[in-house]
PDB file of N, CA and C in Angstrom:
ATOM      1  N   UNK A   1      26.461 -12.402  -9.343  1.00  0.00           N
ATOM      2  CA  UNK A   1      25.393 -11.547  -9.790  1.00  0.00           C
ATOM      3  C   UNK A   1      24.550 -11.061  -8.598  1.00  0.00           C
ATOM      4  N   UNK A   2      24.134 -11.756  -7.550  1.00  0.00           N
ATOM      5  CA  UNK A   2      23.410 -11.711  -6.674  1.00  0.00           C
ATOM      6  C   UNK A   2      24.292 -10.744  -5.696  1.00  0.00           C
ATOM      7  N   UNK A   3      25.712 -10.774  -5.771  1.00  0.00           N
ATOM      8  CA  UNK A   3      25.919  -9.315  -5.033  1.00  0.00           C
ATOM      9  C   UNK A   3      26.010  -7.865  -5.650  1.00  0.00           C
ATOM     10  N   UNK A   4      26.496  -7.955  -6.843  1.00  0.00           N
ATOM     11  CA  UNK A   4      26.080  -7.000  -7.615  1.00  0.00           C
ATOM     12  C   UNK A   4      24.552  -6.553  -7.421  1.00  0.00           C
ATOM     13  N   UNK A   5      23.247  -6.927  -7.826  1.00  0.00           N
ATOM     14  CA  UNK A   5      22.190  -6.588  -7.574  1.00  0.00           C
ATOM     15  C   UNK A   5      22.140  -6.618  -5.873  1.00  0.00           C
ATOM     16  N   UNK A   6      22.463  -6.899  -5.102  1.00  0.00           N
ATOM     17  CA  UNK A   6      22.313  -6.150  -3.644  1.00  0.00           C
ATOM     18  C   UNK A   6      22.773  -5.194  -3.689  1.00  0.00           C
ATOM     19  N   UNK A   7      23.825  -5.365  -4.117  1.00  0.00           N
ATOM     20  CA  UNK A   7      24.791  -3.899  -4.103  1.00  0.00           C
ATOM     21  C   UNK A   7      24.152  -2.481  -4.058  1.00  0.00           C
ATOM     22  N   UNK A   8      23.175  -2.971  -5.776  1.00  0.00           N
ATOM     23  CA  UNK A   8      22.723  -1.621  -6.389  1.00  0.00           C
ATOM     24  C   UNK A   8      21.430  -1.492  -5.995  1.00  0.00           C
ATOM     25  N   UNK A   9      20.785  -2.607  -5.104  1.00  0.00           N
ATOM     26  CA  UNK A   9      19.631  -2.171  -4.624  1.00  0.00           C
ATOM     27  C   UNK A   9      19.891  -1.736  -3.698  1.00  0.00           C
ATOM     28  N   UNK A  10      20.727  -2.137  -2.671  1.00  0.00           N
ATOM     29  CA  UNK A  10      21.112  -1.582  -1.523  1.00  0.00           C
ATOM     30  C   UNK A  10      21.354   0.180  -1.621  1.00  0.00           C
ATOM     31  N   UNK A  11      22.391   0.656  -2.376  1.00  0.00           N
ATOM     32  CA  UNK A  11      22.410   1.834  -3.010  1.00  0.00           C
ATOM     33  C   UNK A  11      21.134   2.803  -3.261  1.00  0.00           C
ATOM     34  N   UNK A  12      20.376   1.996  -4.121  1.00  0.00           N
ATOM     35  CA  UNK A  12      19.310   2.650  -4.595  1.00  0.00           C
ATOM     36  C   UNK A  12      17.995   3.082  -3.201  1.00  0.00           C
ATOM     37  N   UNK A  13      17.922   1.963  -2.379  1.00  0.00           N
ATOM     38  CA  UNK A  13      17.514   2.128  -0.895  1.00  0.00           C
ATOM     39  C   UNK A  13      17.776   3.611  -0.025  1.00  0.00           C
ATOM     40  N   UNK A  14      19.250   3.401   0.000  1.00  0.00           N
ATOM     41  CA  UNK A  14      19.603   4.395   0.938  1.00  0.00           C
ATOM     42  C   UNK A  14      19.487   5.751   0.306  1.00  0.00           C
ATOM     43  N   UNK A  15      19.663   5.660  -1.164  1.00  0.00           N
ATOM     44  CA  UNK A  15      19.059   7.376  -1.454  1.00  0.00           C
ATOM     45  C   UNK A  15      17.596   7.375  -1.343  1.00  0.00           C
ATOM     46  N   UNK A  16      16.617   6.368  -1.257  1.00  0.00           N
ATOM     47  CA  UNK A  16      15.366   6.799  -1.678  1.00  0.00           C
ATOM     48  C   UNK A  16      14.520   6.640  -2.550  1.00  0.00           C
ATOM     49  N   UNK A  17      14.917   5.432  -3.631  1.00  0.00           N
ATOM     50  CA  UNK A  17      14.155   5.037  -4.848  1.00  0.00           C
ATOM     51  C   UNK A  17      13.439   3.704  -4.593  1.00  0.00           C
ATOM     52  N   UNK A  18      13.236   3.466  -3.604  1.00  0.00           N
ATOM     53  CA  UNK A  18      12.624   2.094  -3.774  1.00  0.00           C
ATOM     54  C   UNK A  18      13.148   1.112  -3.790  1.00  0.00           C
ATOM     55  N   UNK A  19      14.601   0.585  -3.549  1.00  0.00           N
ATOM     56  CA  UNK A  19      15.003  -0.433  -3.818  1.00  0.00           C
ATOM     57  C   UNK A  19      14.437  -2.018  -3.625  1.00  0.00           C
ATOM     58  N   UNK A  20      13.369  -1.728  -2.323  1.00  0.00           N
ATOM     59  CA  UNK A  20      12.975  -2.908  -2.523  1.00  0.00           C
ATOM     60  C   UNK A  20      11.609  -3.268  -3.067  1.00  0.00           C
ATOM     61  N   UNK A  21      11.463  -2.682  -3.837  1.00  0.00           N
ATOM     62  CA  UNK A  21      10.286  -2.765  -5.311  1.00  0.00           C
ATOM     63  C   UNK A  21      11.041  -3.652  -5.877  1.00  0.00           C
ATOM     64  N   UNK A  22      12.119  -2.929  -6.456  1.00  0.00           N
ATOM     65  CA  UNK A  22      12.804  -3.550  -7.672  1.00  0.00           C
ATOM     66  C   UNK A  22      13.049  -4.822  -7.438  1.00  0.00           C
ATOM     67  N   UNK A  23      13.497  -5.485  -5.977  1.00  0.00           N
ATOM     68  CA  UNK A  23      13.911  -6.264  -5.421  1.00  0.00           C
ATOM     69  C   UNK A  23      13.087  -7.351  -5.407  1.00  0.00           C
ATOM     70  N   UNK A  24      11.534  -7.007  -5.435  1.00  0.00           N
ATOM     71  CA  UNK A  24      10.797  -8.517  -5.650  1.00  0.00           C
ATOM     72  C   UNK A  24      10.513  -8.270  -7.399  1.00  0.00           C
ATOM     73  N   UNK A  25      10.628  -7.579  -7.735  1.00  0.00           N
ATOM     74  CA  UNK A  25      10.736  -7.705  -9.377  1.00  0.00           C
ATOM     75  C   UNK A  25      11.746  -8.393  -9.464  1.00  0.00           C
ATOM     76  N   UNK A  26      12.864  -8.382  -8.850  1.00  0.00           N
ATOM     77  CA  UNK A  26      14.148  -8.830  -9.693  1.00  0.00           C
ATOM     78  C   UNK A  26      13.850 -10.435  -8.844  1.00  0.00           C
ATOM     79  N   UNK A  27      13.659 -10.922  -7.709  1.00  0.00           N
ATOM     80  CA  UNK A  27      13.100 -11.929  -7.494  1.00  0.00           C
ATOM     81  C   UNK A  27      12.288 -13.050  -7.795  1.00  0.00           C
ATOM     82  N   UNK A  28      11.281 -12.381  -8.594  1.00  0.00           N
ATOM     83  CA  UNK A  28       9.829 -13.003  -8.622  1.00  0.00           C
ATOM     84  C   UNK A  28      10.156 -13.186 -10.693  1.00  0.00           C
ATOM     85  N   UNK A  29      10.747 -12.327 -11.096  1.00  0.00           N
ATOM     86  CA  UNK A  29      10.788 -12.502 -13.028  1.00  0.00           C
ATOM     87  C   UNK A  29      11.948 -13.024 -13.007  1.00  0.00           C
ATOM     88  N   UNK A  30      12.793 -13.090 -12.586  1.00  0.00           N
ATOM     89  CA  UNK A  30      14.381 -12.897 -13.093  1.00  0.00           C
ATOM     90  C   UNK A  30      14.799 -14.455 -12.564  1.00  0.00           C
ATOM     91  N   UNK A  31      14.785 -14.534 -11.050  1.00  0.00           N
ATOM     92  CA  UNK A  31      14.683 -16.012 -10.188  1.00  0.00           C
ATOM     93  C   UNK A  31      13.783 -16.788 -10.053  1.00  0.00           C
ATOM     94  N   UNK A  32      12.663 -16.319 -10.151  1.00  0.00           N
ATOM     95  CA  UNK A  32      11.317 -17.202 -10.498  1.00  0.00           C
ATOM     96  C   UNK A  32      10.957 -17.668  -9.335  1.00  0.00           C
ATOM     97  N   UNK A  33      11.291 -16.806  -8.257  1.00  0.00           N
ATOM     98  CA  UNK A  33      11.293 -17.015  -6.917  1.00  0.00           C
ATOM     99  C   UNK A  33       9.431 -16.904  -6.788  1.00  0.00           C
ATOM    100  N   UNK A  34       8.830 -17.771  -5.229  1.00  0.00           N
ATOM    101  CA  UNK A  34       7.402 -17.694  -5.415  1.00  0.00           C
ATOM    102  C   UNK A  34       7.130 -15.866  -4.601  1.00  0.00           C
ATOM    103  N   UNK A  35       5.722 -15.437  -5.821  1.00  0.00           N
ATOM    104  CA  UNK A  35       5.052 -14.186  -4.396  1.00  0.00           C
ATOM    105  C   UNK A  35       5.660 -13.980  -3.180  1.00  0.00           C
ATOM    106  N   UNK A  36       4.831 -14.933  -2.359  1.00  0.00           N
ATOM    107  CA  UNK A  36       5.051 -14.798  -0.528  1.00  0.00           C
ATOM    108  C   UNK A  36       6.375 -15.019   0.110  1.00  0.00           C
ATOM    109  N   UNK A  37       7.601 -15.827  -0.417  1.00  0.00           N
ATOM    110  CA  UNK A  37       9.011 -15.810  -0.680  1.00  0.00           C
ATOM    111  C   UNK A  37       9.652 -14.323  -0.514  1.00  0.00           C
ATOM    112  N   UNK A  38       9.379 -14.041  -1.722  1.00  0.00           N
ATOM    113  CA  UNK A  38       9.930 -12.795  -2.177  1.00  0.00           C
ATOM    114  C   UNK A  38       9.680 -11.637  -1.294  1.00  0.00           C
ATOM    115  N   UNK A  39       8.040 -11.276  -0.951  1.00  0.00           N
ATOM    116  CA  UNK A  39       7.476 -10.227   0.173  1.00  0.00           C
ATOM    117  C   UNK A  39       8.852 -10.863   1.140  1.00  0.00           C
ATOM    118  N   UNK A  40       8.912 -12.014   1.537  1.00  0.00           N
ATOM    119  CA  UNK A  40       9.383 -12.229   3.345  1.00  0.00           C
ATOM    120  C   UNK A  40      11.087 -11.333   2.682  1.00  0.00           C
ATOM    121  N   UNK A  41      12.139 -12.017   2.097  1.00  0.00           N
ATOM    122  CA  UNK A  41      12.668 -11.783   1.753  1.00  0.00           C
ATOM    123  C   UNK A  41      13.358 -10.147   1.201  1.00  0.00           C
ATOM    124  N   UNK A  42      11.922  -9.866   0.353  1.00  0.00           N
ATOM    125  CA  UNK A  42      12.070  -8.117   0.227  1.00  0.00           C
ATOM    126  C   UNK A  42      12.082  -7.382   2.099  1.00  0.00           C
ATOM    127  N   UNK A  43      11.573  -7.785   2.941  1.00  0.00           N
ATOM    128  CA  UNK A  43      11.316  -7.433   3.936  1.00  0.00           C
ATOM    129  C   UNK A  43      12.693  -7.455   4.651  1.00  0.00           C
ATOM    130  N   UNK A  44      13.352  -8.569   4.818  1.00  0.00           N
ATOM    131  CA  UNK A  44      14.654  -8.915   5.979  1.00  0.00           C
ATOM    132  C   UNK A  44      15.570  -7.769   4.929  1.00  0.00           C
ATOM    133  N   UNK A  45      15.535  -7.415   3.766  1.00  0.00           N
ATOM    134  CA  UNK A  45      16.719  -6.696   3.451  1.00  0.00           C
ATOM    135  C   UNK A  45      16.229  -5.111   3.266  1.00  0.00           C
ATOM    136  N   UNK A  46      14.939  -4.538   3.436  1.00  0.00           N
ATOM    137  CA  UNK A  46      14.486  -3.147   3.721  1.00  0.00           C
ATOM    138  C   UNK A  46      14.976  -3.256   4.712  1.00  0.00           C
ATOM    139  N   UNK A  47      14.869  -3.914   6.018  1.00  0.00           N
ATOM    140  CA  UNK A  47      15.418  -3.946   7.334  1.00  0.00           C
ATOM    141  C   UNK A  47      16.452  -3.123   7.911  1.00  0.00           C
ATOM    142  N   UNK A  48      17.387  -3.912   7.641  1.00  0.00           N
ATOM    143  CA  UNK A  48      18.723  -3.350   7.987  1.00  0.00           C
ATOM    144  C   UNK A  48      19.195  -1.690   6.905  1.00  0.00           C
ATOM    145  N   UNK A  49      18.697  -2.095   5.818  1.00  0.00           N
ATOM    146  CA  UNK A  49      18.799  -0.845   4.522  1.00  0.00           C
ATOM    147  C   UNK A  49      18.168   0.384   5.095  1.00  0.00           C
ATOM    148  N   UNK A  50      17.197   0.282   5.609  1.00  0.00           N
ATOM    149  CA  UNK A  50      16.868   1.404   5.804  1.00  0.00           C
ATOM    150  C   UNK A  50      16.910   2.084   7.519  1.00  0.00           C
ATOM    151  N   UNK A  51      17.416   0.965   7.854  1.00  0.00           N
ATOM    152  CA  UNK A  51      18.089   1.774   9.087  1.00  0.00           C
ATOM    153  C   UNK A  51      19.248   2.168   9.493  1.00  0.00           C
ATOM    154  N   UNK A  52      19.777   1.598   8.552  1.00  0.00           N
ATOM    155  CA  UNK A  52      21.539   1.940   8.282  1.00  0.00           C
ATOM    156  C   UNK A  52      21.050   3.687   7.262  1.00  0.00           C
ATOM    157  N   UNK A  53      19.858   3.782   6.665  1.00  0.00           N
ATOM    158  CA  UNK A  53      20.073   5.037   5.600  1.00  0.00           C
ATOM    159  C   UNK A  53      19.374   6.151   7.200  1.00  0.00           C
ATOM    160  N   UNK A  54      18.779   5.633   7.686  1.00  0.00           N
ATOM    161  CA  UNK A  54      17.945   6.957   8.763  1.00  0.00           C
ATOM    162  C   UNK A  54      19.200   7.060   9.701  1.00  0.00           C
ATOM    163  N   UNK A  55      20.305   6.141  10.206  1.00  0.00           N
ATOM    164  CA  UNK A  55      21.453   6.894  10.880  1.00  0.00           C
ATOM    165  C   UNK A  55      22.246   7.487  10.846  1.00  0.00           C
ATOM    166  N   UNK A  56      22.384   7.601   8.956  1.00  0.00           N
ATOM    167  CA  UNK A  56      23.395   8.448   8.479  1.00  0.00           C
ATOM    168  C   UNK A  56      22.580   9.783   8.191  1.00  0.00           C
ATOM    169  N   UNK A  57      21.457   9.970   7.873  1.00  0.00           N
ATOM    170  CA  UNK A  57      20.710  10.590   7.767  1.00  0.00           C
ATOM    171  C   UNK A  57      20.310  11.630   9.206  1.00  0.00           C
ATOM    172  N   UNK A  58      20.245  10.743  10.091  1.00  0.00           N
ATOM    173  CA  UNK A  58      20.404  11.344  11.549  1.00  0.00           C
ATOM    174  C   UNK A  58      21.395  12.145  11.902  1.00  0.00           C
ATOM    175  N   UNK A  59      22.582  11.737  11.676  1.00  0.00           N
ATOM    176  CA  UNK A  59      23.631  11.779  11.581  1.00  0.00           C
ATOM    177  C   UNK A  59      24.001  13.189  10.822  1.00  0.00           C
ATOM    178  N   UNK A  60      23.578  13.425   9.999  1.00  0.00           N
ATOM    179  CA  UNK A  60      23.257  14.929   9.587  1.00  0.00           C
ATOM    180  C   UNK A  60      22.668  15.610   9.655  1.00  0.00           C
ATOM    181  N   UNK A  61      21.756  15.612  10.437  1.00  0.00           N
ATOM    182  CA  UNK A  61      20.629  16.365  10.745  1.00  0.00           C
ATOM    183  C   UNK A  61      19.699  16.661  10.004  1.00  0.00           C
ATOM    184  N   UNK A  62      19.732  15.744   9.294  1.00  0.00           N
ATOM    185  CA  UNK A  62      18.511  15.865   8.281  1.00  0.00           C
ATOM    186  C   UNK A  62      16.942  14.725   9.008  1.00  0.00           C
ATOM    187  N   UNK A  63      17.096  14.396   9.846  1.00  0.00           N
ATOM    188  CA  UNK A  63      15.648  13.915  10.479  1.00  0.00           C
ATOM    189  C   UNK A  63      15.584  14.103  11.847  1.00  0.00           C
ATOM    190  N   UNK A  64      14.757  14.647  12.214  1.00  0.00           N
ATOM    191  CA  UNK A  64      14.019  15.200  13.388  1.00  0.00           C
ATOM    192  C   UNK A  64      13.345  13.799  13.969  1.00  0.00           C
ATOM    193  N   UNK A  65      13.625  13.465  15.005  1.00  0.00           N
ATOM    194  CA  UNK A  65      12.854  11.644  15.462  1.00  0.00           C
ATOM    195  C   UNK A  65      11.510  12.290  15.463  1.00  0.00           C
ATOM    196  N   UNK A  66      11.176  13.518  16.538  1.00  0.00           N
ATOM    197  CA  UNK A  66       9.947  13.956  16.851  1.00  0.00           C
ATOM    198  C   UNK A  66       8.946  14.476  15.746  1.00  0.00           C
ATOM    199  N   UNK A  67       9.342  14.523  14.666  1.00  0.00           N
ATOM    200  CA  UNK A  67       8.576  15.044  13.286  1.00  0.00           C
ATOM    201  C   UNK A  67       8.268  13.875  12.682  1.00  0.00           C
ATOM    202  N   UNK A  68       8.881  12.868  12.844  1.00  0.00           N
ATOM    203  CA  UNK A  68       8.684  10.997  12.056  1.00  0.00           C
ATOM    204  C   UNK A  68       8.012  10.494  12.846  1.00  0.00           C
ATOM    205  N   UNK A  69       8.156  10.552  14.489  1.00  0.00           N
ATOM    206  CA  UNK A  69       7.635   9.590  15.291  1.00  0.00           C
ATOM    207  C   UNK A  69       6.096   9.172  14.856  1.00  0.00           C
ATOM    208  N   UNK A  70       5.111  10.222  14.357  1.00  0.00           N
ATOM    209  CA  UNK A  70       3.955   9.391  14.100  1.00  0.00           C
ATOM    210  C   UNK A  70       4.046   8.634  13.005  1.00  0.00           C
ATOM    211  N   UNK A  71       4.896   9.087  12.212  1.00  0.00           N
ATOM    212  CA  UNK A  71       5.085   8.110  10.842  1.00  0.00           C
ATOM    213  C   UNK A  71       5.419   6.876  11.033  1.00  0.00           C
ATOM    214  N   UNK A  72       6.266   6.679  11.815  1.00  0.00           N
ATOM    215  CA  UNK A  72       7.521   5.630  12.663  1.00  0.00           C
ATOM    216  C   UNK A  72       5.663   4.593  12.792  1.00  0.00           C
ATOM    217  N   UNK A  73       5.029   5.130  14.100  1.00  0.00           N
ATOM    218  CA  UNK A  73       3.914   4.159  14.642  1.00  0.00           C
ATOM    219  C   UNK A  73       2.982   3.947  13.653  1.00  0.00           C
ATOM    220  N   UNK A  74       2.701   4.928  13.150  1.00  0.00           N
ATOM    221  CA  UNK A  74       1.837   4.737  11.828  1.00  0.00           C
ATOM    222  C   UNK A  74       1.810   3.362  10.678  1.00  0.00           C
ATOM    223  N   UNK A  75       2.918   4.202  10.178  1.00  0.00           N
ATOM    224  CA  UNK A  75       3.687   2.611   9.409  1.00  0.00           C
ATOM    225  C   UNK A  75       3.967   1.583   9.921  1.00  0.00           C
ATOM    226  N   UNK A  76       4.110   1.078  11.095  1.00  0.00           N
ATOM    227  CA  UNK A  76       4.327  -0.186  12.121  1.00  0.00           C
ATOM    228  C   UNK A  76       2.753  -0.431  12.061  1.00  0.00           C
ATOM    229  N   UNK A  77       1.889  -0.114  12.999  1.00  0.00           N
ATOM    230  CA  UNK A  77       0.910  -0.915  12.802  1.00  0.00           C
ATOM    231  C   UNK A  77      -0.283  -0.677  11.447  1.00  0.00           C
ATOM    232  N   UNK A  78       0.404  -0.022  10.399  1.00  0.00           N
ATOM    233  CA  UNK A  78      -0.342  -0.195   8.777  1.00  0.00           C
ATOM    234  C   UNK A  78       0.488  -1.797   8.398  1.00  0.00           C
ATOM    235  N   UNK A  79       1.618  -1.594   8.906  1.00  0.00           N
ATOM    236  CA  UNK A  79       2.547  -2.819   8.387  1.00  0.00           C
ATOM    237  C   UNK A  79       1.799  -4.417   8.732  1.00  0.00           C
ATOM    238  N   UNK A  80       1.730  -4.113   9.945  1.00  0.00           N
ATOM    239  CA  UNK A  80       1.232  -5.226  11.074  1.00  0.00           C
ATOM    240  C   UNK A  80      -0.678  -5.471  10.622  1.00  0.00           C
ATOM    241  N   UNK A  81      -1.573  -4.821  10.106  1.00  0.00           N
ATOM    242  CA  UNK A  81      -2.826  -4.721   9.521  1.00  0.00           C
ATOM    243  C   UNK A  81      -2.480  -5.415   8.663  1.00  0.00           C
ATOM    244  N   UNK A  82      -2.027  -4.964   7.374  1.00  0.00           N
ATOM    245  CA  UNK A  82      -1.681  -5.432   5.823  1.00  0.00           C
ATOM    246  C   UNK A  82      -1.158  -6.459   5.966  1.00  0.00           C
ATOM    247  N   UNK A  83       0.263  -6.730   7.105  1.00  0.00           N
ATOM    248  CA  UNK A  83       0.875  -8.077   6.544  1.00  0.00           C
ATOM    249  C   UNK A  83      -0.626  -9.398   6.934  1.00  0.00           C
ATOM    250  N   UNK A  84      -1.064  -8.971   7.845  1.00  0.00           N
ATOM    251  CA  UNK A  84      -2.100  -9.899   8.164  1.00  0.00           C
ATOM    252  C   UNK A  84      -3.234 -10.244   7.336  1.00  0.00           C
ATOM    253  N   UNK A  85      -3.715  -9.249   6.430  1.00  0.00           N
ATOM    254  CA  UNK A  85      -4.698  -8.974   5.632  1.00  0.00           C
ATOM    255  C   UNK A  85      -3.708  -9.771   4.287  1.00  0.00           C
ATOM    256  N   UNK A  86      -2.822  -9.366   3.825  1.00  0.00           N
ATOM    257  CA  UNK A  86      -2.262 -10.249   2.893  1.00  0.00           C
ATOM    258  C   UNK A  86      -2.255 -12.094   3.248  1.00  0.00           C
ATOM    259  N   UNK A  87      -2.402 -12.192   4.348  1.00  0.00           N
ATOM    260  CA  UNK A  87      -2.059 -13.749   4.392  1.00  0.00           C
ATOM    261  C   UNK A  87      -3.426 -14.190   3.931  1.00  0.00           C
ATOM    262  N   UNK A  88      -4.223 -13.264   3.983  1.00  0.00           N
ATOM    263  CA  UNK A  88      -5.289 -14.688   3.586  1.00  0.00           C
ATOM    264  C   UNK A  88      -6.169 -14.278   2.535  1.00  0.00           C
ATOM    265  N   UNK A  89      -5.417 -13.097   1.435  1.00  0.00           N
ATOM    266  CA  UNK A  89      -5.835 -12.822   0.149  1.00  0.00           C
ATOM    267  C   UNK A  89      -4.929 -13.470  -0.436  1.00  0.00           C
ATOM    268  N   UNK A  90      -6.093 -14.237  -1.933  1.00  0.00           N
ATOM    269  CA  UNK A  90      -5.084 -15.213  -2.604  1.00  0.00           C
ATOM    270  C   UNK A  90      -4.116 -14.308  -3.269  1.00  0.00           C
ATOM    271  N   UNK A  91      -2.711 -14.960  -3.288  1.00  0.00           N
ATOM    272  CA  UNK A  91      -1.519 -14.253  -3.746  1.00  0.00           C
ATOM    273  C   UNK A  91      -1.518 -14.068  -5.195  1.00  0.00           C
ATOM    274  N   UNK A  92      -2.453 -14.048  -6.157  1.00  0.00           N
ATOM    275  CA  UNK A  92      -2.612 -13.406  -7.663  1.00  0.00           C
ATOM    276  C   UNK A  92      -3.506 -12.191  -7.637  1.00  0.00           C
ATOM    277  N   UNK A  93      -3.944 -11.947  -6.879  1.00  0.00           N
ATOM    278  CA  UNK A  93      -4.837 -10.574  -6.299  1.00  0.00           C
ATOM    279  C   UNK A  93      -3.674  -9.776  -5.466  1.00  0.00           C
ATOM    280  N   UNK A  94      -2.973 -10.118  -4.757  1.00  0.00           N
ATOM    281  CA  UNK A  94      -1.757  -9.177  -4.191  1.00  0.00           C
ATOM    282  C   UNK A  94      -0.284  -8.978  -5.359  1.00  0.00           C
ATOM    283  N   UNK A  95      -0.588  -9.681  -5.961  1.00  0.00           N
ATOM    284  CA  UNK A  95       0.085  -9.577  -7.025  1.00  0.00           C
ATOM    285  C   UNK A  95      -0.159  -8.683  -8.045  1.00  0.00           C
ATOM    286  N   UNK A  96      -1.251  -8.452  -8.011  1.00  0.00           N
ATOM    287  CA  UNK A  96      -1.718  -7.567  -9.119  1.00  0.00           C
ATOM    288  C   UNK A  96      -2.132  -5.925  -8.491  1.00  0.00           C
ATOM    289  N   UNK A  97      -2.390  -6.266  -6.822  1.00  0.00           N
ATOM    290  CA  UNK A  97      -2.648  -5.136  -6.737  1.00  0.00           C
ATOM    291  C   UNK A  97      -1.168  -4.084  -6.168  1.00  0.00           C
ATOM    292  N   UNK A  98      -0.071  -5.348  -6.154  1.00  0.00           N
ATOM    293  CA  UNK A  98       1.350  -4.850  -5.829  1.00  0.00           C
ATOM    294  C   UNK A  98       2.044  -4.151  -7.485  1.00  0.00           C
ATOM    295  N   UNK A  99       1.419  -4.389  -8.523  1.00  0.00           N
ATOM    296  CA  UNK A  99       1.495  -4.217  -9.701  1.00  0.00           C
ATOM    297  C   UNK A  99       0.684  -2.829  -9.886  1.00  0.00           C
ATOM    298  N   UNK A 100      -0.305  -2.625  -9.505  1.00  0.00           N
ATOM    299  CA  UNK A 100      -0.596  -1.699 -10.015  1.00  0.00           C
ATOM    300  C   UNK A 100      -0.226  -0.562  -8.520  1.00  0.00           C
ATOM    301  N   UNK A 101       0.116  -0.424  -7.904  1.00  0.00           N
ATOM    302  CA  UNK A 101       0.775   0.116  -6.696  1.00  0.00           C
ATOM    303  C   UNK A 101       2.181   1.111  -7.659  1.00  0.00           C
ATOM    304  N   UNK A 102       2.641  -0.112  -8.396  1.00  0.00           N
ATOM    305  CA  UNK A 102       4.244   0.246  -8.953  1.00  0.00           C
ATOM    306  C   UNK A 102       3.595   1.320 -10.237  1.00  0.00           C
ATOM    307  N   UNK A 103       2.981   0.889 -10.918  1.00  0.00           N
ATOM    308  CA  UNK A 103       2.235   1.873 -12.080  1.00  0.00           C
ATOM    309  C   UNK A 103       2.068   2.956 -11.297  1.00  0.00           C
ATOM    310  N   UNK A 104       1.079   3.186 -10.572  1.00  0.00           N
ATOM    311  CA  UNK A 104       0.968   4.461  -9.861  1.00  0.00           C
ATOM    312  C   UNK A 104       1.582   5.235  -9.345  1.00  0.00           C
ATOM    313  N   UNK A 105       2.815   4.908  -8.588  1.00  0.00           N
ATOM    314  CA  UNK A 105       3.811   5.039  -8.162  1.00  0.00           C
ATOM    315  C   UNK A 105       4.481   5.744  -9.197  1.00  0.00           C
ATOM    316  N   UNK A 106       5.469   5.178 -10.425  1.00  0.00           N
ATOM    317  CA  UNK A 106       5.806   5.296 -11.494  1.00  0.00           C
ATOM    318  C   UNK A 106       5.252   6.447 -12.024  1.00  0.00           C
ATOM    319  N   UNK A 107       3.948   6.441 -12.611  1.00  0.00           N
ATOM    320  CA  UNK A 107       3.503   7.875 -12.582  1.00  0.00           C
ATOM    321  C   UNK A 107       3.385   8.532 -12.414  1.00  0.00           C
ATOM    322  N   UNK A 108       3.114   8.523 -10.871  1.00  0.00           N
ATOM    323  CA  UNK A 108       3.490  10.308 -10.184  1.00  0.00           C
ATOM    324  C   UNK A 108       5.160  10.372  -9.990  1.00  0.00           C
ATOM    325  N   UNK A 109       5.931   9.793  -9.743  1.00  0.00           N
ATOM    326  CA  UNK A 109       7.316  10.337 -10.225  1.00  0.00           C
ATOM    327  C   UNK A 109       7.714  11.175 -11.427  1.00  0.00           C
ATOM    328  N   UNK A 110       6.820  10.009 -12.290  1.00  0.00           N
ATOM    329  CA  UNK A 110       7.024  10.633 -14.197  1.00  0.00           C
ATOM    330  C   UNK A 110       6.365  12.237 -14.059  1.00  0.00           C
ATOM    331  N   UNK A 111       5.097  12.522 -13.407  1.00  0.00           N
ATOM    332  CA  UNK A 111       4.330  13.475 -13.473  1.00  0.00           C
ATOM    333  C   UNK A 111       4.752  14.289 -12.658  1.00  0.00           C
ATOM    334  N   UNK A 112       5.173  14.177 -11.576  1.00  0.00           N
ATOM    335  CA  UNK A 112       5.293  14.875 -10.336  1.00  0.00           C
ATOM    336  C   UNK A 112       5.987  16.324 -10.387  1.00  0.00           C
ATOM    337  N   UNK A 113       5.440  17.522 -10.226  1.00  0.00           N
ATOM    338  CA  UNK A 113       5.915  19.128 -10.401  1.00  0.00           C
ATOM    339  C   UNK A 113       6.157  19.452  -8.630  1.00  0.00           C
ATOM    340  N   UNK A 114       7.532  19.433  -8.022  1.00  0.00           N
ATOM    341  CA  UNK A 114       7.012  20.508  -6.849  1.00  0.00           C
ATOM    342  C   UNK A 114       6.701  21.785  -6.734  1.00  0.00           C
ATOM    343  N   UNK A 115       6.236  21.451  -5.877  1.00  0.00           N
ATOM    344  CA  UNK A 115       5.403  23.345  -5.863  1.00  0.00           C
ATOM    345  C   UNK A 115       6.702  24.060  -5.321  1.00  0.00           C
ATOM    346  N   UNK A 116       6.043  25.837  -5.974  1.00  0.00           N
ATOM    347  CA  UNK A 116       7.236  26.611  -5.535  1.00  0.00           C
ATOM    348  C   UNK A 116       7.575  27.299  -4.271  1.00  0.00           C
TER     349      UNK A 116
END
C-alpha cells in the first residue's frame, strides 16, 4: 500500500497538486503517524519530488532559473523562519493552522477564474 500511495503522490507532485499535503493527511489520519513526524517526513519526500519535476521541466523549457531565482531564495529562507517558528508553537495550533491553510487553499482552486 505504502508504494502505491508514493506512487500517486509522487505523480500528483510532479504535475503540481500538492502531493505533499495529501501526504501528511495520509500520514497523520490513515497511519496515525505523530504532527512533527509527518512535517519531517512530508519534507525528505517534497525533496527529491520536486527536483526531479523542475529538471524535466527545465528540460523543456518551461522554467527560466533567472525568473524563479528570487522565488528559489525567497522560499529557502521563509522555509528556514517558519521551520524555526514551528518548533516552539505547540503542535495543535500548527495543526490547525496547517488545516485551515488546506481549506483555503481548496477554495481558491474550487473558486479560482483565470483572467483573460
Amino acid at each position: 500500500m505504502a508504494l502505491v500511495v508514493g506512487t500517486v503522490l509522487g505523480f500528483l507532485s510532479g504535475i503540481g497538486v500538492g502531493g505533499g499535503s495529501l501526504l501528511i493527511l495520509w500520514l497523520t489520519l490513515v497511519l496515525g503517524m505523530e504532527y512533527p513526524a509527518a512535517r519531517i517526513l512530508n519534507l525528505l519526500f517534497f525533496l527529491p519530488a520536486a527536483g526531479i519535476a523542475c529538471f524535466f521541466r527545465w528540460r523543456q523549457g518551461q522554467l527560466r532559473l533567472g525568473a524563479i531565482l528570487p522565488a528559489i531564495v525567497s522560499g529557502c529562507i521563509g522555509a528556514a523562519v517558519f521551520s524555526r517558528i514551528g518548533t516552539v508553537l505547540d503542535t495543535a495550533l500548527v495543526k490547525k493552522l496547517f488545516g485551515a491553510l488546506l481549506i483555503v487553499t481548496g477554495l481558491r482552486e474550487l473558486f479560482y477564474k483565470p483572467k483573460p
